[in-house]
Protein backbone atom coordinates (compact mmCIF):
# COMPACT_ATOMS: atom_id res chain seq x y z
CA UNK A 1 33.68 10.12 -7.00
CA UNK A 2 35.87 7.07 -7.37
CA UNK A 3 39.32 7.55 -8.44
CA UNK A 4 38.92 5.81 -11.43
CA UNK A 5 36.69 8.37 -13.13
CA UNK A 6 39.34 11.52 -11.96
CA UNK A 7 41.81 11.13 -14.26
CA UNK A 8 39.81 10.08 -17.23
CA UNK A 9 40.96 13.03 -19.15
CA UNK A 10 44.52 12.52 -18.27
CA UNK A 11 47.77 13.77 -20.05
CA UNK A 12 49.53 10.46 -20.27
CA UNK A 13 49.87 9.37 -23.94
CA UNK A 14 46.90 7.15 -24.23
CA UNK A 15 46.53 4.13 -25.68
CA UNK A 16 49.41 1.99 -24.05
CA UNK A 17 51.05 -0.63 -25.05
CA UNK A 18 49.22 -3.93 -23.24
CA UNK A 19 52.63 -5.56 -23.78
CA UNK A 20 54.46 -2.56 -22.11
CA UNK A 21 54.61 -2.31 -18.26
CA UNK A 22 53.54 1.06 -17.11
CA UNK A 23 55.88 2.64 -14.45
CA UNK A 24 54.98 5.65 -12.23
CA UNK A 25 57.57 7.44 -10.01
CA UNK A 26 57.03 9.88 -8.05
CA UNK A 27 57.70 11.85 -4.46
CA UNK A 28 55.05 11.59 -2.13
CA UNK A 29 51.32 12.84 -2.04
CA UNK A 30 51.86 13.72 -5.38
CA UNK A 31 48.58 11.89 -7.02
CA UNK A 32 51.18 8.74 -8.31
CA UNK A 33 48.24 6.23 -7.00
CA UNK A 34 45.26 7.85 -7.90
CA UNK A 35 46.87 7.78 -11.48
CA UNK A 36 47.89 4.24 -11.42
CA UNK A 37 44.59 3.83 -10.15
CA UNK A 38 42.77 5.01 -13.21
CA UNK A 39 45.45 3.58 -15.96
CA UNK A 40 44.68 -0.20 -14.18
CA UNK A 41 41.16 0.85 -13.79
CA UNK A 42 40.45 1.67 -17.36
CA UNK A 43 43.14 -1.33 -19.00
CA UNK A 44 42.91 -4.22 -16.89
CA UNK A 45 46.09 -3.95 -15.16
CA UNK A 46 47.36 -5.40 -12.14
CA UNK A 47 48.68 -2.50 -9.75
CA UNK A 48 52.51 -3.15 -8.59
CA UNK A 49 54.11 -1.59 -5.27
CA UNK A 50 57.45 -0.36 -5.66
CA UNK A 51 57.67 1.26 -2.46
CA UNK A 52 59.78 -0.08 -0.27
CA UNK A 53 58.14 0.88 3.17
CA UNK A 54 54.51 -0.04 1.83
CA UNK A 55 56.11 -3.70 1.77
CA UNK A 56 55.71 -3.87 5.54
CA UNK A 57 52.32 -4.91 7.12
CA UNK A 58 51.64 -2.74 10.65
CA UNK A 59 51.71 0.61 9.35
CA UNK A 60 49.22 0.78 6.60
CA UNK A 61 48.08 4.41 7.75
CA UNK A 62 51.48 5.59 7.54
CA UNK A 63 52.68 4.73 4.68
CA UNK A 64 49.80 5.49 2.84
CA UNK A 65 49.16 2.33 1.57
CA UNK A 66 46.11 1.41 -0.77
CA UNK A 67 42.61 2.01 1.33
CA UNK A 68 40.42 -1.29 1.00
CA UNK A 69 38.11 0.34 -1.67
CA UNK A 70 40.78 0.39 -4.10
CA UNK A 71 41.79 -2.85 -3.97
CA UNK A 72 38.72 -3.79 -4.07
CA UNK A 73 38.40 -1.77 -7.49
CA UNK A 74 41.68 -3.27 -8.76
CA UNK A 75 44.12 -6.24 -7.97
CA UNK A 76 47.48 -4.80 -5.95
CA UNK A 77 50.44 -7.08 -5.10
CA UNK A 78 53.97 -6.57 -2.96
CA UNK A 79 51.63 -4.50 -0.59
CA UNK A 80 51.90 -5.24 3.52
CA UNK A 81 52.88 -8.89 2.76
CA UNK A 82 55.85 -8.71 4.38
CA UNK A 83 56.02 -9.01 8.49
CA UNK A 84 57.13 -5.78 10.18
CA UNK A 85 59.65 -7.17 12.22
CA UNK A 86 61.97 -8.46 8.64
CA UNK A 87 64.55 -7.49 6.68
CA UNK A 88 63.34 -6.69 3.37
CA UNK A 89 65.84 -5.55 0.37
CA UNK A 90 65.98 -4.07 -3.26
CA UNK A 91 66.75 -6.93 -4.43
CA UNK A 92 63.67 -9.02 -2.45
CA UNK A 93 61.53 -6.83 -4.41
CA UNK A 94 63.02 -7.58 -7.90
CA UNK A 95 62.64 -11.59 -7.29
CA UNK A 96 59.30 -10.94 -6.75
CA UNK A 97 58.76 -8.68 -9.41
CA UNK A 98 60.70 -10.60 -12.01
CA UNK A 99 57.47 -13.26 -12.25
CA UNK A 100 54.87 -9.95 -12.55
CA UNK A 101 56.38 -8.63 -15.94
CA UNK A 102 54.95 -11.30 -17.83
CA UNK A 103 51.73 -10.94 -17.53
CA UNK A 104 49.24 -9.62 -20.28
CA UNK A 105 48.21 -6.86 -19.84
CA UNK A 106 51.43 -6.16 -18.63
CA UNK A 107 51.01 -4.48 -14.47
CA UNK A 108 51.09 -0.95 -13.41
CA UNK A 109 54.40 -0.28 -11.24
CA UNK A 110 53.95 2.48 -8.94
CA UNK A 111 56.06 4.16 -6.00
CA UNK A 112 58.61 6.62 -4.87
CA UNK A 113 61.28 4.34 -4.43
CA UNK A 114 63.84 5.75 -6.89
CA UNK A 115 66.20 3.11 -6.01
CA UNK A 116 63.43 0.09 -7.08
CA UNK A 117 62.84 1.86 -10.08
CA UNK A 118 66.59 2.01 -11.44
CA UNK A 119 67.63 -1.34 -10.15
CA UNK A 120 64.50 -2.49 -12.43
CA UNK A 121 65.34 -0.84 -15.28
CA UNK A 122 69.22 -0.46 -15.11
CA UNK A 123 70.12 -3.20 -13.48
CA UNK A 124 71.32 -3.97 -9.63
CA UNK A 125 75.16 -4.32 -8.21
CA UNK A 126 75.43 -7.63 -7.36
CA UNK A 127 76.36 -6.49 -3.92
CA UNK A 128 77.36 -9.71 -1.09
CA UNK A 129 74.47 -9.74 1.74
CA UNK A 130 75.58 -7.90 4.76
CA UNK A 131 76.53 -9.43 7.60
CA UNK A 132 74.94 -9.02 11.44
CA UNK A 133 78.51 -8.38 12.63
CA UNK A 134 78.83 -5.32 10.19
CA UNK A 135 75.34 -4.18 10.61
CA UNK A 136 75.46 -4.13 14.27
CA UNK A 137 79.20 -2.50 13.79
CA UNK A 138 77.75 0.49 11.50
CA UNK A 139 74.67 1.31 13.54
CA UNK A 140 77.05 1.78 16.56
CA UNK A 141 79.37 3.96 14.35
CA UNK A 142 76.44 5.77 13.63
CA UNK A 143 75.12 6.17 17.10
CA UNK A 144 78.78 7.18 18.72
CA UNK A 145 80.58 9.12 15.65
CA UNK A 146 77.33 10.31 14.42
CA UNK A 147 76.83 11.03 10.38
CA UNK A 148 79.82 13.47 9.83
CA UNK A 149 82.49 10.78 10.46
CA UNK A 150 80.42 8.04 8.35
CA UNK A 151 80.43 10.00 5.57
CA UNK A 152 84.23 10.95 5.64
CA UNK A 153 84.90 7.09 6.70
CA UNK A 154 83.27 6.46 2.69
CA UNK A 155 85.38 6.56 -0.90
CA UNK A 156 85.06 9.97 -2.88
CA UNK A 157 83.52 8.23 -5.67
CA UNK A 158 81.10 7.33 -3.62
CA UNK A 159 80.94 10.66 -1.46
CA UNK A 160 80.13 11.90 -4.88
CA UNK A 161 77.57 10.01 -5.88
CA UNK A 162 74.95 9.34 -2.79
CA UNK A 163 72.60 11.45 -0.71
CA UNK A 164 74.75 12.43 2.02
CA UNK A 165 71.94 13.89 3.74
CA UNK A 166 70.06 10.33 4.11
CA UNK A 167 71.46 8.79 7.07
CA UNK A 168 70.12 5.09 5.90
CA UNK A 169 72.32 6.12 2.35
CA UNK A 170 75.45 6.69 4.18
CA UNK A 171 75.13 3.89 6.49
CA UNK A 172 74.10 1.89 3.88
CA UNK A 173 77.34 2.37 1.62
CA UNK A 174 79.56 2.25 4.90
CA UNK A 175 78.53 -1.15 5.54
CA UNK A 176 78.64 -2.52 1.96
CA UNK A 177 82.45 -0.67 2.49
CA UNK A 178 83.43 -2.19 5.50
CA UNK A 179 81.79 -5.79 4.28
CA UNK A 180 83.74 -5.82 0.79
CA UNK A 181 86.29 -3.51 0.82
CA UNK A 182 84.99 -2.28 -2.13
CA UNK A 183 82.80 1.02 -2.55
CA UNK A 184 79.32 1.32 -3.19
CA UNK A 185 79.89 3.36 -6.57
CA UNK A 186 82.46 0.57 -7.29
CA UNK A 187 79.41 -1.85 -7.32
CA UNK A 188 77.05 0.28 -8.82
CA UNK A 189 79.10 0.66 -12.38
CA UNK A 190 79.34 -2.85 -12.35
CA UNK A 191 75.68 -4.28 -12.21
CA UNK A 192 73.52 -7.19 -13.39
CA UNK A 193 71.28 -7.30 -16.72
CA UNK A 194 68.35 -5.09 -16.20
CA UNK A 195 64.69 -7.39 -15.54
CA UNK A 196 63.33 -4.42 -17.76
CA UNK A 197 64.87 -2.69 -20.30
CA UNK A 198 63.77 1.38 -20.19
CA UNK A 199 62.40 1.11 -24.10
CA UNK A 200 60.11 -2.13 -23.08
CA UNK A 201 58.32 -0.24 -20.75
CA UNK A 202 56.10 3.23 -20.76
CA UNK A 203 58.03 5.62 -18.18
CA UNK A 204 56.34 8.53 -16.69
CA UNK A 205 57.99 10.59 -13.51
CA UNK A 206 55.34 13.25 -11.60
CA UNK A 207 56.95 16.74 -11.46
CA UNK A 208 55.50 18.27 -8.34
CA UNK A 209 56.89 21.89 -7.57
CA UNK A 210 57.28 22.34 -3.49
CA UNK A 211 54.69 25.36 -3.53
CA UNK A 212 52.27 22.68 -4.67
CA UNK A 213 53.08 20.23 -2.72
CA UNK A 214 53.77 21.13 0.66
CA UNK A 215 50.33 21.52 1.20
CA UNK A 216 49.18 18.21 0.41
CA UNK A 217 51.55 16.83 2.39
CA UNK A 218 50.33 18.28 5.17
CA UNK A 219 46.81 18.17 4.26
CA UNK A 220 47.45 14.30 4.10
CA UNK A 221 48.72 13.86 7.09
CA UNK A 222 46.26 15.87 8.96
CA UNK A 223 44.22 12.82 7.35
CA UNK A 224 46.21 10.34 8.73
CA UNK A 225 45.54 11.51 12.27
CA UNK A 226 41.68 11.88 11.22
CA UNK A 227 41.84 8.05 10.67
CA UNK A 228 43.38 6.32 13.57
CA UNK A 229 47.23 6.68 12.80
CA UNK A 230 47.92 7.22 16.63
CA UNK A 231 45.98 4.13 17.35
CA UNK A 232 48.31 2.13 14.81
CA UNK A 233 51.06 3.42 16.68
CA UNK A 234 49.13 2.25 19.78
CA UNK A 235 48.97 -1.26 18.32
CA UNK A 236 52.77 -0.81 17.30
CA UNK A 237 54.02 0.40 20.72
CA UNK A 238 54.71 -3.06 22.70
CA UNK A 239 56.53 -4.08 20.14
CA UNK A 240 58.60 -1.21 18.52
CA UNK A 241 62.33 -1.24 17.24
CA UNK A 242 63.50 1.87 16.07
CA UNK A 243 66.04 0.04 14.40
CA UNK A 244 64.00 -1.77 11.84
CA UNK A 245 63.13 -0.83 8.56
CA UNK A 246 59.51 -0.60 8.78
CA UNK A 247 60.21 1.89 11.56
CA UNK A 248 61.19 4.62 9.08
CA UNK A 249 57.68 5.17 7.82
CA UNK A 250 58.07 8.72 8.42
CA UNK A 251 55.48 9.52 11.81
CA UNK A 252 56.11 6.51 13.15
CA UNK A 253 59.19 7.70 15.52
CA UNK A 254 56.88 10.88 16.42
CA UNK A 255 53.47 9.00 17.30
CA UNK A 256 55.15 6.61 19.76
CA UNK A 257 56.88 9.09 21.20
CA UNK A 258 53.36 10.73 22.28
CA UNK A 259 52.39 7.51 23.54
CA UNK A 260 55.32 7.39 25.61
CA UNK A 261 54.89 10.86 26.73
CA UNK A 262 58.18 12.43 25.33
CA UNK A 263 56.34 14.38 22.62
CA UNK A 264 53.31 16.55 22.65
CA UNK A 265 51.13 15.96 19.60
CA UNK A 266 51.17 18.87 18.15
CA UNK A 267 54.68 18.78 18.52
CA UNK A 268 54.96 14.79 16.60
CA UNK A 269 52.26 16.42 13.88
CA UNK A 270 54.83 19.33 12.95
CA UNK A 271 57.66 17.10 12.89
CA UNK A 272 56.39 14.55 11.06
CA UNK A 273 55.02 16.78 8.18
CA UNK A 274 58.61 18.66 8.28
CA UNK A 275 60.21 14.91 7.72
CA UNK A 276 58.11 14.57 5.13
CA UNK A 277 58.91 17.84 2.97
CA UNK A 278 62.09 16.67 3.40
CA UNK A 279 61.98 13.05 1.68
CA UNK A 280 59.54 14.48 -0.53
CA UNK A 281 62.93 17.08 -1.43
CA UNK A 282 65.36 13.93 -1.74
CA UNK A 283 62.52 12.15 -4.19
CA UNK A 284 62.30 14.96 -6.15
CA UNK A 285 66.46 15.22 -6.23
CA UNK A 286 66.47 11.45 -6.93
CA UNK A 287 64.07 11.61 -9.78
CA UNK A 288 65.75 14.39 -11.45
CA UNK A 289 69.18 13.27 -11.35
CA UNK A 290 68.64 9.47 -12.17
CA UNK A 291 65.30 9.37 -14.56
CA UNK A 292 66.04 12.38 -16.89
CA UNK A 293 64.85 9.55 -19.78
CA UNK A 294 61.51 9.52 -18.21
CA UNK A 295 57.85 11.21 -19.80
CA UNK A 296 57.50 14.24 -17.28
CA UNK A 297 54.03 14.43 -16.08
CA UNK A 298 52.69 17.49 -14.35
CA UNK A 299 51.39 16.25 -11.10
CA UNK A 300 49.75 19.63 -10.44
CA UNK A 301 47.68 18.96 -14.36
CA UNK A 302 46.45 15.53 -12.79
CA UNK A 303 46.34 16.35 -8.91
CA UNK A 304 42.72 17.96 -8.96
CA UNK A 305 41.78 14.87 -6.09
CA UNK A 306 42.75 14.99 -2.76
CA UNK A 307 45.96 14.57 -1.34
CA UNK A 308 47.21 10.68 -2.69
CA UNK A 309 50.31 8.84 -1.82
């Protein structure tokens, strides 16, 4: 069956507006490209990453990127084009998006990068670039004082207002911190325009419940081994940097580390699924907390298909 045809019956509020993007959040191996599939499938819409590890060429497995077939099926853009080894920001993503929103029939925006979404449609903190000095400063802070003394190194308002369970979060608003002086919330209530306003654009979020999903997350990855994701790591190994941000496609610590013999892989397996419950727990968090505006769309309703990204 090709994903087109699976969602023909779908919820969403069909038609849509050809002059409105479409936008499609959601935490992973809920169904969110499978849907996008079928919406660009059956409108003639271009099909928009906004994921910001799918970006990255070298891990396509991983990261669950698009499978040949479907791009094939329908045009995607801002997937794999960017070299592994580069740095590669929010605010990368909205220059090249920016040029996308214009065309007719407007795209198809899909991804479970909250942060994408909201600097889209609310606007971005026009934040100073980083510099190597600090970067190389906070990842030694992190590696010596450890998470605990990052987060009590950061501004309450800003304490407040982050996931202080995400490690990149933390380190993220200790170097913007350390750089400006100025905290990361600071920034934040202070930010650009928005490229897209939320009432020029149809906004849909996928509610997943855990009981639901768990299993498709692991069902997925069992899928990812199936299909060579060790030997992507193989092709990965001679030239990996944990430190990178394509390294944080979630396996890809775990499968080298069988390659180097420091993990069984039944051991990398069960950790990678368990790091995988848990960002799927911080998208769902995300999503609640900062897209309460959006059309809530019962991933289980349209999730019939197997396991999607």
């Amino acid at each position: 069956m090709a994903k087109s045809d699976i969602f023909v019956t779908s919820p969403l509020p069909f038609p849509l507006s050809e002059d409105k993007p479409v936008l499609i959040a959601g935490p992973t191996a809920s169904g969110k490209s499978s849907l996008a599939l079928a919406i660009a499938a059956q409108s003639g819409r271009r099909i928009v990453n906004a994921d910001a590890l799918q970006v990255f060429d070298g891990w396509r497995l991983l990261t669950a990127r698009p499978s040949a077939a479907d791009e094939r099926l329908v045009p995607h853009v801002l997937y794999g084009h960017v070299p592994y080894h580069a740095e590669y920001s929010v605010g990368h993503w909205l220059r090249e998006v920016a040029p996308l929103l214009s065309e007719r029939p407007a795209p198809v925006i899909v991804g479970g990068t909250g942060l994408y979404f909201s600097a889209l449609t609310e606007g971005l903190a026009a934040i100073p670039p980083i510099s190597p000095e600090t970067r190389t400063l906070a990842t030694q802070r992190m590696d010596d004082a450890g998470i605990d003394a990052m987060r009590a190194d950061l501004d309450p308002d800003t304490r407040n207002r982050i996931d202080l369970c995400n490690p990149v979060r933390v380190q993220r608003a200790w170097e913007v911190l350390t750089e400006t002086g100025r905290g990361l919330a600071a920034w934040q209530d202070d930010p650009a325009p928005p490229l897209l306003r939320p009432e020029a654009a149809h906004l849909f979020q996928l509610a997943a419940e855990k009981d639901w999903l768990t299993p498709r997350i692991n069902r997925r990855f069992d899928g990812m081994i199936a299909a060579g994701a060790l030997d992507e790591a193989r092709a990965m190994a001679q030239d990996w940097d944990p430190t990178r941000l394509s390294s944080r496609a979630i396996g890809a610590a775990q499968l080298i580390a069988v390659l180097r013999g420091t993990m069984t892989e039944s051991d990398a397996i069960a950790a990678a699924k368990i790091a995988s419950h848990q960002y799927a727990k911080r998208q769902r968090t995300w999503f609640r907390r900062r897209m309460r505006q959006w059309s809530i769309v019962d991933a289980a309703v349209i999730g019939g298909s197997p396991p999607e990204q």
